[in-house]
Protein backbone atom coordinates (compact mmCIF):
# COMPACT_ATOMS: atom_id res chain seq x y z
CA UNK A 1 -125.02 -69.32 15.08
CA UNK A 2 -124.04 -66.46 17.45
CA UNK A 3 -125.37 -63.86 15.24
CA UNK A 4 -128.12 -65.24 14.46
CA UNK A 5 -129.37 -65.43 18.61
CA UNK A 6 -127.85 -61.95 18.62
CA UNK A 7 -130.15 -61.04 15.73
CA UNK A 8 -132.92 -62.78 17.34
CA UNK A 9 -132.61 -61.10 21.09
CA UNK A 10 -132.11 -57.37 19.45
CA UNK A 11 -135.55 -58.59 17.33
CA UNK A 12 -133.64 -57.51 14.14
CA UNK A 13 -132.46 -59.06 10.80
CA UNK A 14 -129.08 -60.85 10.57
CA UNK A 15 -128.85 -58.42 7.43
CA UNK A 16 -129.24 -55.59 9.44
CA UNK A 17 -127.19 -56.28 11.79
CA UNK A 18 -124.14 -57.32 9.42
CA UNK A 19 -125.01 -54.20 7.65
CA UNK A 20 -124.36 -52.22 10.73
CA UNK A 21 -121.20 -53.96 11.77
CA UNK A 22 -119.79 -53.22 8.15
CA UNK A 23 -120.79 -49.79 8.60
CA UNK A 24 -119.19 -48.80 11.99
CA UNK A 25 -116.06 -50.41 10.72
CA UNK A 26 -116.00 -48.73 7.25
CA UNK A 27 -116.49 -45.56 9.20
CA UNK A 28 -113.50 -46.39 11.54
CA UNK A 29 -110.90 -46.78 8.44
CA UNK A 30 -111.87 -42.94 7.49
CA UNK A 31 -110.07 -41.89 10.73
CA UNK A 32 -107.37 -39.70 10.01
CA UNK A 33 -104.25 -41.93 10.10
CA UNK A 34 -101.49 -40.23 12.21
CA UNK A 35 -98.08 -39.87 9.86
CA UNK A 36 -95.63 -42.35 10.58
CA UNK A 37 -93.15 -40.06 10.44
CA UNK A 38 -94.19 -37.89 13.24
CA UNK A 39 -92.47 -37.91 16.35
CA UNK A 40 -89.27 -39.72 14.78
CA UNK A 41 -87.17 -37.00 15.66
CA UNK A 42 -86.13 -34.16 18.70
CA UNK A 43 -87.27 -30.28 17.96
CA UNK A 44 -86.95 -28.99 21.12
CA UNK A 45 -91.11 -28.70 20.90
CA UNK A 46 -93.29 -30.47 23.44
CA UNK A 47 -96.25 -29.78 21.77
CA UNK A 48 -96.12 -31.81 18.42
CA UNK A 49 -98.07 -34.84 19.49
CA UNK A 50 -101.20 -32.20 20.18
CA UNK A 51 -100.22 -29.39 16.85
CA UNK A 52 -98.46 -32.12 14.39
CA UNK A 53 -101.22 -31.54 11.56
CA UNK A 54 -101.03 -27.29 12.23
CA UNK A 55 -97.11 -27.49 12.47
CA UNK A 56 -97.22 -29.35 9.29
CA UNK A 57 -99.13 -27.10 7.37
CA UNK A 58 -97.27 -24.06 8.35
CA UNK A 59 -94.57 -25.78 7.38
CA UNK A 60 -95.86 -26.24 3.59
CA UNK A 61 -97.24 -22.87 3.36
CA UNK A 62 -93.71 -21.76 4.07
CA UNK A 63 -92.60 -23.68 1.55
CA UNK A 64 -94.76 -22.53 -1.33
């Protein structure tokens, strides 16, 4: 019932506006997820929180 009042103050569909809750929280998944893995450990760094992606891939381009 909510939505539909909600649907019916905004002067919209209850499709649309279902369509743009789905949307804002499909777009919300695609965040980049933060590793799990980061910060587990001491470096001596205090800047990994901010550089963890660009510390990361120096790392692997070392590697290759």
């Amino acid at each position: 019932m909510e939505l539909k009042h909600q649907a019916k103050r905004e002067g919209r569909t209850v499709s649309e506006l279902i369509r743009e809750a789905l949307e804002g929280y499909l777009r919300r998944g695609e965040k980049k997820k933060t590793l799990s893995f980061v910060g587990a450990g001491r470096s001596g760094r205090n800047d990994i929180s901010e550089k963890s992606e660009e510390i990361l891939e120096q790392a692997f381009e070392r590697a290759r």
